[in-house]
C-alpha atoms as a PDB file:
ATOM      1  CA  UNK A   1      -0.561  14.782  -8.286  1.00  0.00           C
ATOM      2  CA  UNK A   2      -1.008  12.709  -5.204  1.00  0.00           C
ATOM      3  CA  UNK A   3      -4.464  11.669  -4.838  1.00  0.00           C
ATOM      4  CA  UNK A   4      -7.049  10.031  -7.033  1.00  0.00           C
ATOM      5  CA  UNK A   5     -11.082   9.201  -6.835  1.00  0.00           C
ATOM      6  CA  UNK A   6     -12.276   6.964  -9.040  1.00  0.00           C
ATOM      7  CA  UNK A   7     -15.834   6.968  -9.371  1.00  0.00           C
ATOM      8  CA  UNK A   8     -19.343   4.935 -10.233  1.00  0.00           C
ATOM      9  CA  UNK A   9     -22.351   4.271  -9.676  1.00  0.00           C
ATOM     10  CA  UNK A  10     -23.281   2.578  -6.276  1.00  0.00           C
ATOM     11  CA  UNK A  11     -19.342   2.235  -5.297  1.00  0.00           C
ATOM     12  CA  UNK A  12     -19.314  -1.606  -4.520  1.00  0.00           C
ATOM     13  CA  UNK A  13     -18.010  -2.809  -8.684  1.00  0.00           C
ATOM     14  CA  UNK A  14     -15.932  -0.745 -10.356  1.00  0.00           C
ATOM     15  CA  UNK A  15     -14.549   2.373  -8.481  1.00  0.00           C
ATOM     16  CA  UNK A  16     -14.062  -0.292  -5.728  1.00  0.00           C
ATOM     17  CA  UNK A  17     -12.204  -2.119  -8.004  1.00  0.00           C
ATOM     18  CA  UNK A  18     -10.152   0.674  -9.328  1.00  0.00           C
ATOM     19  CA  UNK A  19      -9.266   1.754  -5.765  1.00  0.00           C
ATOM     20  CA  UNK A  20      -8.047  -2.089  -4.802  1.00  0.00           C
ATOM     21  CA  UNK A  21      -5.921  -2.627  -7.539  1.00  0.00           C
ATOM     22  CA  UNK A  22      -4.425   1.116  -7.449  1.00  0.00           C
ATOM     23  CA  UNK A  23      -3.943   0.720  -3.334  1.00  0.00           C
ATOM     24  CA  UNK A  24      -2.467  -2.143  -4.340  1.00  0.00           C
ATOM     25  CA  UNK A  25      -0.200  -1.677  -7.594  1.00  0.00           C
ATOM     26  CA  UNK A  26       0.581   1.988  -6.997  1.00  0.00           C
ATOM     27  CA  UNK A  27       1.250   2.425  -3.205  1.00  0.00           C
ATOM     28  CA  UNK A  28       2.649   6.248  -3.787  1.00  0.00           C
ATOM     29  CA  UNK A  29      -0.570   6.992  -4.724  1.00  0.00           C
ATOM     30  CA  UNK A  30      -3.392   8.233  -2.364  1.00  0.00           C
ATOM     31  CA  UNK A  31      -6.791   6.860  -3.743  1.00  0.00           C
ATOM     32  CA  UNK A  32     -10.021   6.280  -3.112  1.00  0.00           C
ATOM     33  CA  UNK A  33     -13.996   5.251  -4.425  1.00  0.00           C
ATOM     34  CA  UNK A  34     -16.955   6.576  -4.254  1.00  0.00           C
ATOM     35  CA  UNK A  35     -20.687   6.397  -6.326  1.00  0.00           C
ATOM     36  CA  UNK A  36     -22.956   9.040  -7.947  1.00  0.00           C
ATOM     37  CA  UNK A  37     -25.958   6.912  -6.183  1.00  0.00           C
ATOM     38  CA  UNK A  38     -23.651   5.110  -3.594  1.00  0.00           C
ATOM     39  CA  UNK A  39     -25.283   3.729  -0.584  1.00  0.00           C
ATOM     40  CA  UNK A  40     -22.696   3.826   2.684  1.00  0.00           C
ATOM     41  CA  UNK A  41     -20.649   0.415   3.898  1.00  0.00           C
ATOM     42  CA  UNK A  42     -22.004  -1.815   1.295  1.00  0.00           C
ATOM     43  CA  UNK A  43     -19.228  -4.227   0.783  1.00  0.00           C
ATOM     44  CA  UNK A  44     -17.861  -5.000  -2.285  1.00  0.00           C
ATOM     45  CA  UNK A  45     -19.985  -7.155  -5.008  1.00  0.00           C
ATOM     46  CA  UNK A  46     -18.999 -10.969  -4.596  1.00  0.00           C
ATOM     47  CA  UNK A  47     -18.344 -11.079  -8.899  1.00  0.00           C
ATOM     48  CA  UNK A  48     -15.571  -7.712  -8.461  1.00  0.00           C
ATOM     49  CA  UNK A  49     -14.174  -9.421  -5.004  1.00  0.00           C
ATOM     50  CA  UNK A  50     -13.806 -12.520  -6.391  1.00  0.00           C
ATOM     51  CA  UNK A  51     -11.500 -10.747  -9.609  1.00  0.00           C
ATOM     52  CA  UNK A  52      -9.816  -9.604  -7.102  1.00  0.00           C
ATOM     53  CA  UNK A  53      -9.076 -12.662  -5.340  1.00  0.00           C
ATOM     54  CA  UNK A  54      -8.239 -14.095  -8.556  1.00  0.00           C
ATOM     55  CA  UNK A  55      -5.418 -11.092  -9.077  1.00  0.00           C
ATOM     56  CA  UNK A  56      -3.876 -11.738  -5.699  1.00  0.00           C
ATOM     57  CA  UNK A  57      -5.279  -8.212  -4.291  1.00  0.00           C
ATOM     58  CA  UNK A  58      -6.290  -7.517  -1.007  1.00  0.00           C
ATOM     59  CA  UNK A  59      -9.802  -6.078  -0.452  1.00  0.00           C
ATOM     60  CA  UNK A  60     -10.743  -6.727   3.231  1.00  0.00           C
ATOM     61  CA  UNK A  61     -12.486  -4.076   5.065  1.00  0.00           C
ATOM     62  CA  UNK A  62     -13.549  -2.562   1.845  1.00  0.00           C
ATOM     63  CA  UNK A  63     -16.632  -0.348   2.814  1.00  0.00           C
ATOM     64  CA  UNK A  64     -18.756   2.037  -0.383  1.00  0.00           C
ATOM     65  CA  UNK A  65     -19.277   5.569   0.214  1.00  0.00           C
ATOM     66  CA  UNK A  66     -21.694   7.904  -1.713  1.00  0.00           C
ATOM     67  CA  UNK A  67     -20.086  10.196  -3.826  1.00  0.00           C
ATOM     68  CA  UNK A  68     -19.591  14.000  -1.778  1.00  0.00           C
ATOM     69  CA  UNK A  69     -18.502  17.485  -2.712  1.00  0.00           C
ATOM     70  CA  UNK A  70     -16.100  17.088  -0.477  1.00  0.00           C
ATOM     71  CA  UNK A  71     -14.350  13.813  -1.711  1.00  0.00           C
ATOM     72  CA  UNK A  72     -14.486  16.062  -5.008  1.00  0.00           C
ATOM     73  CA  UNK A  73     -12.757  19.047  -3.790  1.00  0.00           C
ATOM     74  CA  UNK A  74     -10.112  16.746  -2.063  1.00  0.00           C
ATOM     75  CA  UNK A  75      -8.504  14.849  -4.844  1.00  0.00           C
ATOM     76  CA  UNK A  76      -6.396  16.102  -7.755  1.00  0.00           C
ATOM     77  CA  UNK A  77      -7.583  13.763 -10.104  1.00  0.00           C
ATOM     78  CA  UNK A  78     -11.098  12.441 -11.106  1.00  0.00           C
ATOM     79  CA  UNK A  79     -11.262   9.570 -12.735  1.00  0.00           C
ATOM     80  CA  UNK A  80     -15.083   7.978 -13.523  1.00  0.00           C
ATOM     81  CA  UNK A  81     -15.838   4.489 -14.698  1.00  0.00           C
ATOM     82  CA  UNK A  82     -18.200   6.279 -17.647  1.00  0.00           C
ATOM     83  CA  UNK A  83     -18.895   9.719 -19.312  1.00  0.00           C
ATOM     84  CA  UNK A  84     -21.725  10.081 -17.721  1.00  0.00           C
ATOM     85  CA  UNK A  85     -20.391   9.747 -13.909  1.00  0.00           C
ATOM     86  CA  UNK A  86     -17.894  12.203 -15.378  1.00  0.00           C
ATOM     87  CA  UNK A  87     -20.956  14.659 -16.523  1.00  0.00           C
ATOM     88  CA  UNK A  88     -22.649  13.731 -12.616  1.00  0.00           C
ATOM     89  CA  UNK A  89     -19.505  14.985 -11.200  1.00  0.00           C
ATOM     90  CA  UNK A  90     -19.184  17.959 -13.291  1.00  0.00           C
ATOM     91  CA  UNK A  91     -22.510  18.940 -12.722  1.00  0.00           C
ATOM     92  CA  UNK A  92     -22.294  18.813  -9.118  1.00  0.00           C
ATOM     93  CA  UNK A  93     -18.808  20.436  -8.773  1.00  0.00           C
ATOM     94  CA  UNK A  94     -18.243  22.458 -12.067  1.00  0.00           C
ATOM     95  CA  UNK A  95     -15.179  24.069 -11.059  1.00  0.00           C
ATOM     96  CA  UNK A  96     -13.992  20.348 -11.145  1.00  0.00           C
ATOM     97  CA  UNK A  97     -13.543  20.259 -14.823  1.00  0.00           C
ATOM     98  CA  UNK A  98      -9.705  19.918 -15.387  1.00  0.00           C
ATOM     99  CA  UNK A  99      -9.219  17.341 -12.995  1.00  0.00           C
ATOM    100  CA  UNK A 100     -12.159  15.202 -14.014  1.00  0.00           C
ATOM    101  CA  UNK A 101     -12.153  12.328 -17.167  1.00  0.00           C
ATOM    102  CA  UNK A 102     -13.535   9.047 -17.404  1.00  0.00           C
ATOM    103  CA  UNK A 103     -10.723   6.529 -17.314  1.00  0.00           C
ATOM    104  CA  UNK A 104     -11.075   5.472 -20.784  1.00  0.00           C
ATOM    105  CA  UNK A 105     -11.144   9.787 -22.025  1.00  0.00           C
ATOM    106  CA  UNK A 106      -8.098   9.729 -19.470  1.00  0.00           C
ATOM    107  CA  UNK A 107      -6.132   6.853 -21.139  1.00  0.00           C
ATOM    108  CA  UNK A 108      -6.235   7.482 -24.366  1.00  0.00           C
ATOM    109  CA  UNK A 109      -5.108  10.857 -23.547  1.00  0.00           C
ATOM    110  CA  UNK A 110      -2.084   9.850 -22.130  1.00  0.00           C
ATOM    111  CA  UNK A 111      -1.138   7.875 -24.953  1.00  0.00           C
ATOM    112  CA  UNK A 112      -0.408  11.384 -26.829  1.00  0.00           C
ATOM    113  CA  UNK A 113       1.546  13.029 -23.595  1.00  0.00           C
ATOM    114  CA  UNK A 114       5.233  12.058 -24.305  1.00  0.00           C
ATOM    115  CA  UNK A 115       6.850  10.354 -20.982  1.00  0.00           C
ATOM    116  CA  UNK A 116       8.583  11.778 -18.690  1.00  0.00           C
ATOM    117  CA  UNK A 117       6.339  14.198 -18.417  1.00  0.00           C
ATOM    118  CA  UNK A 118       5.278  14.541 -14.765  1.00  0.00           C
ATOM    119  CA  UNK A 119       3.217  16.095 -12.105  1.00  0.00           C
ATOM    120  CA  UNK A 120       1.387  19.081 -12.877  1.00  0.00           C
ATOM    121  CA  UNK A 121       2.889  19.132 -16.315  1.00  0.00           C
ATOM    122  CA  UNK A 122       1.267  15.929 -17.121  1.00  0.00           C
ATOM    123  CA  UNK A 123      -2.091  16.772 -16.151  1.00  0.00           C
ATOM    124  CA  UNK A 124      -1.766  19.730 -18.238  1.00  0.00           C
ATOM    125  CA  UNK A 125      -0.898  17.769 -21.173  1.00  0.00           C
ATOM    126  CA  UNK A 126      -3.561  15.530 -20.498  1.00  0.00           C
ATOM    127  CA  UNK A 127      -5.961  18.535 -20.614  1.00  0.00           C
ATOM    128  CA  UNK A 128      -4.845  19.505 -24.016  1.00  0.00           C
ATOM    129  CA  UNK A 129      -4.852  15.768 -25.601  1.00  0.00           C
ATOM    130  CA  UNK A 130      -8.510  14.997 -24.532  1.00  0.00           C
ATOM    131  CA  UNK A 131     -10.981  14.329 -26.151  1.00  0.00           C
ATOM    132  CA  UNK A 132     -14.843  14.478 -25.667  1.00  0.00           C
ATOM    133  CA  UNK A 133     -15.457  11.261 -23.116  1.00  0.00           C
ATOM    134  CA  UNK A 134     -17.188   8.769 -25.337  1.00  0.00           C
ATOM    135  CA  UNK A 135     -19.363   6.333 -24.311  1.00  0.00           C
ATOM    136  CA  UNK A 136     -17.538   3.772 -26.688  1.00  0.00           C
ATOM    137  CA  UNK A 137     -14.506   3.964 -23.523  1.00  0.00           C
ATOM    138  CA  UNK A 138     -17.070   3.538 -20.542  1.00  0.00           C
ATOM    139  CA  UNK A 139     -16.140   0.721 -18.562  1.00  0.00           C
ATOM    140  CA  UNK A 140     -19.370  -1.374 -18.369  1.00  0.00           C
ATOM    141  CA  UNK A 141     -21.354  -1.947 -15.408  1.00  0.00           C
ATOM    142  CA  UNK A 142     -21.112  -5.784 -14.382  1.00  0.00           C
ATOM    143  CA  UNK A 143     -23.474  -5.439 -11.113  1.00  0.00           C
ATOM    144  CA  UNK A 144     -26.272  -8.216 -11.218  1.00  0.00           C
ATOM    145  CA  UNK A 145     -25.007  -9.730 -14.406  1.00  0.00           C
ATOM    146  CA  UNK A 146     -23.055 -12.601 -13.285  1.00  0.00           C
ATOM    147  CA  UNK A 147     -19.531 -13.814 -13.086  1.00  0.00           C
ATOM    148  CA  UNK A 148     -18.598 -13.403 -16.840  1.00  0.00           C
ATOM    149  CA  UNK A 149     -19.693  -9.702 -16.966  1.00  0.00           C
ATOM    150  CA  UNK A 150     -17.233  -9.060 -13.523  1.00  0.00           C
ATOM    151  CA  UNK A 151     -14.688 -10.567 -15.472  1.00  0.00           C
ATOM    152  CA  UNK A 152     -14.973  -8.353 -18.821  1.00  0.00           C
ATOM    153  CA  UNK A 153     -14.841  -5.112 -16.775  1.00  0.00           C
ATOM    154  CA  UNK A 154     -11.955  -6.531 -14.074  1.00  0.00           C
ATOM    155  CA  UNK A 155     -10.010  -6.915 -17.775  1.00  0.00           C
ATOM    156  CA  UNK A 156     -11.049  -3.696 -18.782  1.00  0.00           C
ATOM    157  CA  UNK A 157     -10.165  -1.829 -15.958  1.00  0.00           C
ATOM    158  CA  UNK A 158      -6.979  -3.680 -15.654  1.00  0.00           C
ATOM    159  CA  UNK A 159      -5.900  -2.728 -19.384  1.00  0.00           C
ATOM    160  CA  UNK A 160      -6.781   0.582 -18.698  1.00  0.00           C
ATOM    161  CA  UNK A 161      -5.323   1.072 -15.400  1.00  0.00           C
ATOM    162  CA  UNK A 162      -2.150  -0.454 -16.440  1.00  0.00           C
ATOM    163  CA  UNK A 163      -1.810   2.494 -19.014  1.00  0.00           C
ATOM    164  CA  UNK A 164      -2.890   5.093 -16.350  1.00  0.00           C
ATOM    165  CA  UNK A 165      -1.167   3.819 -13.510  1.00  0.00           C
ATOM    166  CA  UNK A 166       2.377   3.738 -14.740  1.00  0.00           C
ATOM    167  CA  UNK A 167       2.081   7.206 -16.013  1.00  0.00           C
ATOM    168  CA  UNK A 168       0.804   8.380 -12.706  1.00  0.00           C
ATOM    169  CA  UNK A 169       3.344   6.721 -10.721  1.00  0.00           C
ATOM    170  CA  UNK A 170       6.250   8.033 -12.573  1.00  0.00           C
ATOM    171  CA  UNK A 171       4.956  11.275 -12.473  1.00  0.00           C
ATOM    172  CA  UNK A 172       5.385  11.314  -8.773  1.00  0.00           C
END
């Protein structure tokens, strides 16, 4: 597995997030962003930048893209800030379906894939672990809700990328 999308709404909170601190923590990795309703080269919200200013991570240059077939078909692993960005994706690209979980479906998954599984084998065994993707593990949507609300998703994407991001790395 060597590429990952994570996904969202408009592409300038959390996906953009997700991509900065993966680019960042997991340089192995090949990632990227995009947004079920993204508009192109929006920059960043200020709240999300400034978490990530806060974390020491670089987001300069940081432009949103709208969410394509394409970007889809290209990565190995789909990983959506909520179920339903995970249904939008599905519906648009059924054939999509074993690759794509919200990060929070995707996470808890892992935690019943013993390690050192790897690669394609850990996918697999992510596959079988799922679960339905709950709405209970969506990460929450902070844009136009101030400073504290950036926070509570920067922590809850951090949490959950820490658990995803290890296992992905070691599995390359």
């Amino acid at each position: 597995m060597t590429s990952v999308l994570f996904v969202c709404t408009a592409n300038i909170c959390r996906s953009a997030y997700a991509e900065m601190v993966a680019t960042y923590r997991a340089p192995g990795l090949s990632v990227g962003s995009a947004g079920t309703h993204g508009v192109p080269d929006l920059p960043l919200s200020p709240e999300m930048a400034a978490e990530l200013d806060r974390r020491g991570i670089p987001h300069e240059g940081f432009r949103s893209r709208p969410l394509t077939r394409e970007l889809i078909d290209d990565a190995d692993l789909v990983l959506t800030a909520e179920a339903a960005h995970r249904a939008f994706v599905l519906q648009e690209r059924p054939v999509a379906v074993r690759r794509t979980f919200s990060l929070g479906q995707f996470a808890s998954a892992l935690d019943d894939v013993p390690d050192g599984v790897a690669g394609a084998d850990l996918l697999k065994e992510v596959r079988r672990a799922r679960a339905t993707a709950r709405r209970d593990e969506d990460v929450a949507d902070p844009y136009g809700r101030g400073p504290e609300a950036a926070e509570r998703a920067a922590e809850h994407l951090d949490r959950l990328l820490d658990r995803v991001l290890d296992r992905l790395v070691s599995a390359e």
